[in-house]
Every structure is written in structure tokens, then in C-alpha cells.
C-alpha atoms as a PDB file:
ATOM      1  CA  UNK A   1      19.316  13.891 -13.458  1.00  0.00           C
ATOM      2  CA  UNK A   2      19.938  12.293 -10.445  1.00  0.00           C
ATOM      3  CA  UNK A   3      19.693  12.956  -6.510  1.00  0.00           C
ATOM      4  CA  UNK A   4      21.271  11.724  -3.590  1.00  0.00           C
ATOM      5  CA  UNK A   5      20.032  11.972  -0.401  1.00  0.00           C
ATOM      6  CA  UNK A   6      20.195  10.225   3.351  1.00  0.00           C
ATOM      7  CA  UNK A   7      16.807   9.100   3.633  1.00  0.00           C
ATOM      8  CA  UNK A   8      14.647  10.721   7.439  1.00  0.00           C
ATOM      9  CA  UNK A   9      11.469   8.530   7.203  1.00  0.00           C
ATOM     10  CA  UNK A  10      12.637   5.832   9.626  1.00  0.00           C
ATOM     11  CA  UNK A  11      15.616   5.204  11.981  1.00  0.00           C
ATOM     12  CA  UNK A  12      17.314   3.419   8.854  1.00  0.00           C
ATOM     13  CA  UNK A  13      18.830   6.507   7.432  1.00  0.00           C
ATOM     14  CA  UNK A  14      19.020   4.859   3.907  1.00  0.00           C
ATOM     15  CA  UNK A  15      21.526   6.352   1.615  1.00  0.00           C
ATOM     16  CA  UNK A  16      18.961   7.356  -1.287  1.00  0.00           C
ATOM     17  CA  UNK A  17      19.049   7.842  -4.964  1.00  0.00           C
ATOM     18  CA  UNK A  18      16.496   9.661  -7.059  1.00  0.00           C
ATOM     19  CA  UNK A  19      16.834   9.693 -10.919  1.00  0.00           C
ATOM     20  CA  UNK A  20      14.117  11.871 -12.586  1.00  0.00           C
ATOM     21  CA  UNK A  21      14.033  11.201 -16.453  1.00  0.00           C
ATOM     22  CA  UNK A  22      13.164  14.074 -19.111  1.00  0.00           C
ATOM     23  CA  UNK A  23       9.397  13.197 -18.616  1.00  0.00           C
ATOM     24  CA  UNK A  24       9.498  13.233 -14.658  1.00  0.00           C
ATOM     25  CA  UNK A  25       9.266  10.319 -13.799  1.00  0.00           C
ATOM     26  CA  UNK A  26      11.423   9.297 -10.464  1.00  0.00           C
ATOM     27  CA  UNK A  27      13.021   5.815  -9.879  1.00  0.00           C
ATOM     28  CA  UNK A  28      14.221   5.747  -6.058  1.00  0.00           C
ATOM     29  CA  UNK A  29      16.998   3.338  -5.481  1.00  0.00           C
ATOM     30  CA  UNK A  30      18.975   2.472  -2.079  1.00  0.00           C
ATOM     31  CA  UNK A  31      16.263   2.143   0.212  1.00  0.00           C
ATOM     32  CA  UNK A  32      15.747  -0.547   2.709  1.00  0.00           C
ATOM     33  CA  UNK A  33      11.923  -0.246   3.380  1.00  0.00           C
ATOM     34  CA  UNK A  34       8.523   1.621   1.431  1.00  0.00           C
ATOM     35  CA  UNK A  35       9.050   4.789   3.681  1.00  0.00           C
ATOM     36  CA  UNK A  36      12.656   5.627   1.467  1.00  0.00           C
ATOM     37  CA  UNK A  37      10.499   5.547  -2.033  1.00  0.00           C
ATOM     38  CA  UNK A  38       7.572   7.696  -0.790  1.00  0.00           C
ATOM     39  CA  UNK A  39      10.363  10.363   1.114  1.00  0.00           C
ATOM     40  CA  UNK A  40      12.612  10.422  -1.886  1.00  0.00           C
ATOM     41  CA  UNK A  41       9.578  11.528  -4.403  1.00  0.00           C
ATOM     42  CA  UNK A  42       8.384  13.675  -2.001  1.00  0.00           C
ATOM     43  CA  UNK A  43      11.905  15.591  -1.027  1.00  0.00           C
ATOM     44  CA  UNK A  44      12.032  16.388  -4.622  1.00  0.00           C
ATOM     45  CA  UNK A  45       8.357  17.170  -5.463  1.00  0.00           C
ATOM     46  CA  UNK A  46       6.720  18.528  -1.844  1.00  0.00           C
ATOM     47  CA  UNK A  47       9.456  18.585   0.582  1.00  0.00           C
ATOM     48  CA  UNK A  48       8.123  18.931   4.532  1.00  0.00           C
ATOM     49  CA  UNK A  49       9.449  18.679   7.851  1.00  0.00           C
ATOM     50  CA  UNK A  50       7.754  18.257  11.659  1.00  0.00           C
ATOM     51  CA  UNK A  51       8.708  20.820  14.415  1.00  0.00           C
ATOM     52  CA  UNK A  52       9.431  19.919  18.260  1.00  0.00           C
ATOM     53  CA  UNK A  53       9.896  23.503  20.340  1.00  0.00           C
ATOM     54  CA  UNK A  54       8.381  25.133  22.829  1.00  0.00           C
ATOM     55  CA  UNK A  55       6.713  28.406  23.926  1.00  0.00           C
ATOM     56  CA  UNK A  56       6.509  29.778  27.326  1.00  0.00           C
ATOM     57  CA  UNK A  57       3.363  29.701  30.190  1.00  0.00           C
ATOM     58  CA  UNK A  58       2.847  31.951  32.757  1.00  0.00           C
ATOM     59  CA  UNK A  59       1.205  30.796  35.964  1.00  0.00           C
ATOM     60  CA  UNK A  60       1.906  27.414  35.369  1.00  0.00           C
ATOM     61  CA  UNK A  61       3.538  25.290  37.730  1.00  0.00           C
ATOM     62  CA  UNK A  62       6.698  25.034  34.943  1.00  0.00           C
ATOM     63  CA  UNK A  63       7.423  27.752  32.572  1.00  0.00           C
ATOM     64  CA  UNK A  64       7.874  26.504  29.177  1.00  0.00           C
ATOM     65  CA  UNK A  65       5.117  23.878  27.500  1.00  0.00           C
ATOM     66  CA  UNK A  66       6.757  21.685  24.635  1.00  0.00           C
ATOM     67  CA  UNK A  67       4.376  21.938  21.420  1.00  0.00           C
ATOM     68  CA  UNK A  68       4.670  20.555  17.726  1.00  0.00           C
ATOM     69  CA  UNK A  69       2.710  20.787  14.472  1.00  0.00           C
ATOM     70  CA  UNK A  70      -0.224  18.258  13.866  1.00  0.00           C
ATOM     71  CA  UNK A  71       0.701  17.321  10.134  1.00  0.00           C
ATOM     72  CA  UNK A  72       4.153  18.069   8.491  1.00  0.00           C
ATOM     73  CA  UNK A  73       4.954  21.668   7.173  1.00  0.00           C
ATOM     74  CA  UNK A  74       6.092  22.790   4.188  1.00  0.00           C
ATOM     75  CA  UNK A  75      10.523  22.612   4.593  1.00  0.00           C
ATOM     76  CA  UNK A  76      10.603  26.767   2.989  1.00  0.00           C
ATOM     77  CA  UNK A  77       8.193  27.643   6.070  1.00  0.00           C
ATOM     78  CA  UNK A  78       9.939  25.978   8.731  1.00  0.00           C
ATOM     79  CA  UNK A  79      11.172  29.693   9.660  1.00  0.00           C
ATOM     80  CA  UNK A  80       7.821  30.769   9.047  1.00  0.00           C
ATOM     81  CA  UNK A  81       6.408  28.562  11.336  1.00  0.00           C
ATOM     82  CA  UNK A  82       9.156  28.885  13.943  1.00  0.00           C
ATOM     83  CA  UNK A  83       8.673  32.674  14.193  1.00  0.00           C
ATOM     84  CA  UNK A  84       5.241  32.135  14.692  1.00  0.00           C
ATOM     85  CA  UNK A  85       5.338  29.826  17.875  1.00  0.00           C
ATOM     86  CA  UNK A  86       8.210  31.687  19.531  1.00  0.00           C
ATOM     87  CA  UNK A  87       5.859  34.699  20.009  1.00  0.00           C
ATOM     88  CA  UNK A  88       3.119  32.566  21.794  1.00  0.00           C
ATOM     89  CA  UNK A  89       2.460  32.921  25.896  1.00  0.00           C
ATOM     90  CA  UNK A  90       0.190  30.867  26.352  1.00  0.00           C
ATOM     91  CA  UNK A  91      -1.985  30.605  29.869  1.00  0.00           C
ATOM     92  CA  UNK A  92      -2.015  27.836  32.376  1.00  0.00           C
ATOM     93  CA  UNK A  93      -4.286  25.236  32.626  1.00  0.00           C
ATOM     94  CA  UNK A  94      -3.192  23.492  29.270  1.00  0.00           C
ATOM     95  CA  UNK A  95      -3.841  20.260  28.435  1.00  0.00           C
ATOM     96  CA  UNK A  96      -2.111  17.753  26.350  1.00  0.00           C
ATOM     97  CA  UNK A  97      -3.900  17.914  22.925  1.00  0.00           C
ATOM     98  CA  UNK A  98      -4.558  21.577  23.148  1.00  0.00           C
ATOM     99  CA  UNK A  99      -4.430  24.065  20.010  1.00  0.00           C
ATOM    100  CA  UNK A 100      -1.376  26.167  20.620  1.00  0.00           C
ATOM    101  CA  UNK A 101      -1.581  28.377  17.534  1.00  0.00           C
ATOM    102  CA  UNK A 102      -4.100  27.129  14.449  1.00  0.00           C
ATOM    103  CA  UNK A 103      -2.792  27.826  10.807  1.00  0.00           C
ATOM    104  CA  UNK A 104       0.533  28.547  11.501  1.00  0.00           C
ATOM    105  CA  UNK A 105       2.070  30.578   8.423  1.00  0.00           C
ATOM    106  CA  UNK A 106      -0.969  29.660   6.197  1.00  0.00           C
ATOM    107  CA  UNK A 107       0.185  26.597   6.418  1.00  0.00           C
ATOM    108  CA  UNK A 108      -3.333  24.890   7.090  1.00  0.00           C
ATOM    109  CA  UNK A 109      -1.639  22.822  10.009  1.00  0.00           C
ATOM    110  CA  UNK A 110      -2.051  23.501  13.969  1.00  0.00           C
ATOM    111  CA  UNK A 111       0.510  23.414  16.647  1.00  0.00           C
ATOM    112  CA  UNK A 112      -0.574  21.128  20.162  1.00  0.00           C
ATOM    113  CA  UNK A 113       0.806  21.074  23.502  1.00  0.00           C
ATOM    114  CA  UNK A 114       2.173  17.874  23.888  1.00  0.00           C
ATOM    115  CA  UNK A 115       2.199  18.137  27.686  1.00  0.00           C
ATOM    116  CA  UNK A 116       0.285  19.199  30.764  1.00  0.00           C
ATOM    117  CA  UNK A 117       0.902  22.507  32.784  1.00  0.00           C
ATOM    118  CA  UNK A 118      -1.113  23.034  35.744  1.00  0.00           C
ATOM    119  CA  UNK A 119      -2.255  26.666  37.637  1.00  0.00           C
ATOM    120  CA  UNK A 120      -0.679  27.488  40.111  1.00  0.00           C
END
């Protein structure tokens, strides 16, 4: 069986293809670099994505702090995980680095401010 995919693991956006045999072994063809073998296995066997959003801050001197996940998450919790963070307020001070929710969906992976917001 084969696969065909566009490839997300660098700005290339290699057109991919996966053949699995009976025995499940995967032959990745198409790509330009290492990154399209490793993604190709992986969007068949373990597929996983990285959220960018935000959640908002009260008494900060702006009102919405951008956050995103530490590792990957798995691609069937993405909603999961979205739900999740849209229900945070979080407090001003926070710092770039901070924990903005830990374990999100079960998922074993944190989400971090990836900004600063100062009291005001």
C-alpha cells in the first residue's frame, strides 16, 4: 500500500511517498533531506502536530499572552488540547518560559508563554 503526502518537517514541503509492505516495513521516497523519512514513518505510525494560540490575561498591560506546547501532541488531540487552553485566564506577571497549563489532555506535554506580560 502506498501513501502520499506533502511533507511539514522543513520549509521544503517535499512531495512524499510511503509504501508499507505486508510485513510493515515503510520505504519513504521523494524527499529532499532526513527530516521527509523520519515525518513520513511517523505520519503513518504516531502522527503529531505543535500548537501556536493564545489565552487571555487580565491585569496585564496587553490582554492576550501567545502560548504553545513544549513537545508535539498527538494530531487526534489537537481539539483536545485546543479546548483545554482556550479556557485558561491566566494572571499578570508572566514570564516567557512559564507553565501555562501542564498535561494538557493527558497528553504528558505542557503549554509555555512564549512572551512577557507585565502588571499593570
Amino acid at each position: 500500500m502506498t501513501h502520499n503526502m506533502i511533507c511539514i518537517g522543513c520549509p521544503l514541503g517535499c512531495e512524499l511517498t510511503v509504501a508499507v509492505s505486508d510485513d510493515g516495513e515503510m520505504d519513504v521516497s521523494g524527499h529532499l533531506c532526513k527530516i521527509g523519512i523520519t515525518y513520513g514513518k511517523e505520519e503513518l505510525t504516531n502522527p503529531t502536530r505543535n500548537i501556536a494560540t493564545s489565552v487571555r490575561v487580565e491585569g496585564g498591560d496587553i490582554p492576550m499572552l501567545s502560548v504553545r506546547n513544549e513537545q508535539p501532541v498527538p494530531k487526534a488531540k489537537i481539539m483536545e488540547c485546543a479546548k483545554a487552553v482556550q479556557a485558561v485566564i491566566m494572571q499578570a506577571p508572566v514570564g516567557m518560559g512559564d507553565i501555562v497549563l501542564k498535561n494538557v489532555a493527558g497528553t504528558g506535554v505542557d503549554f509555555v508563554a512564549t512572551r512577557v506580560i507585565v502588571k499593570v
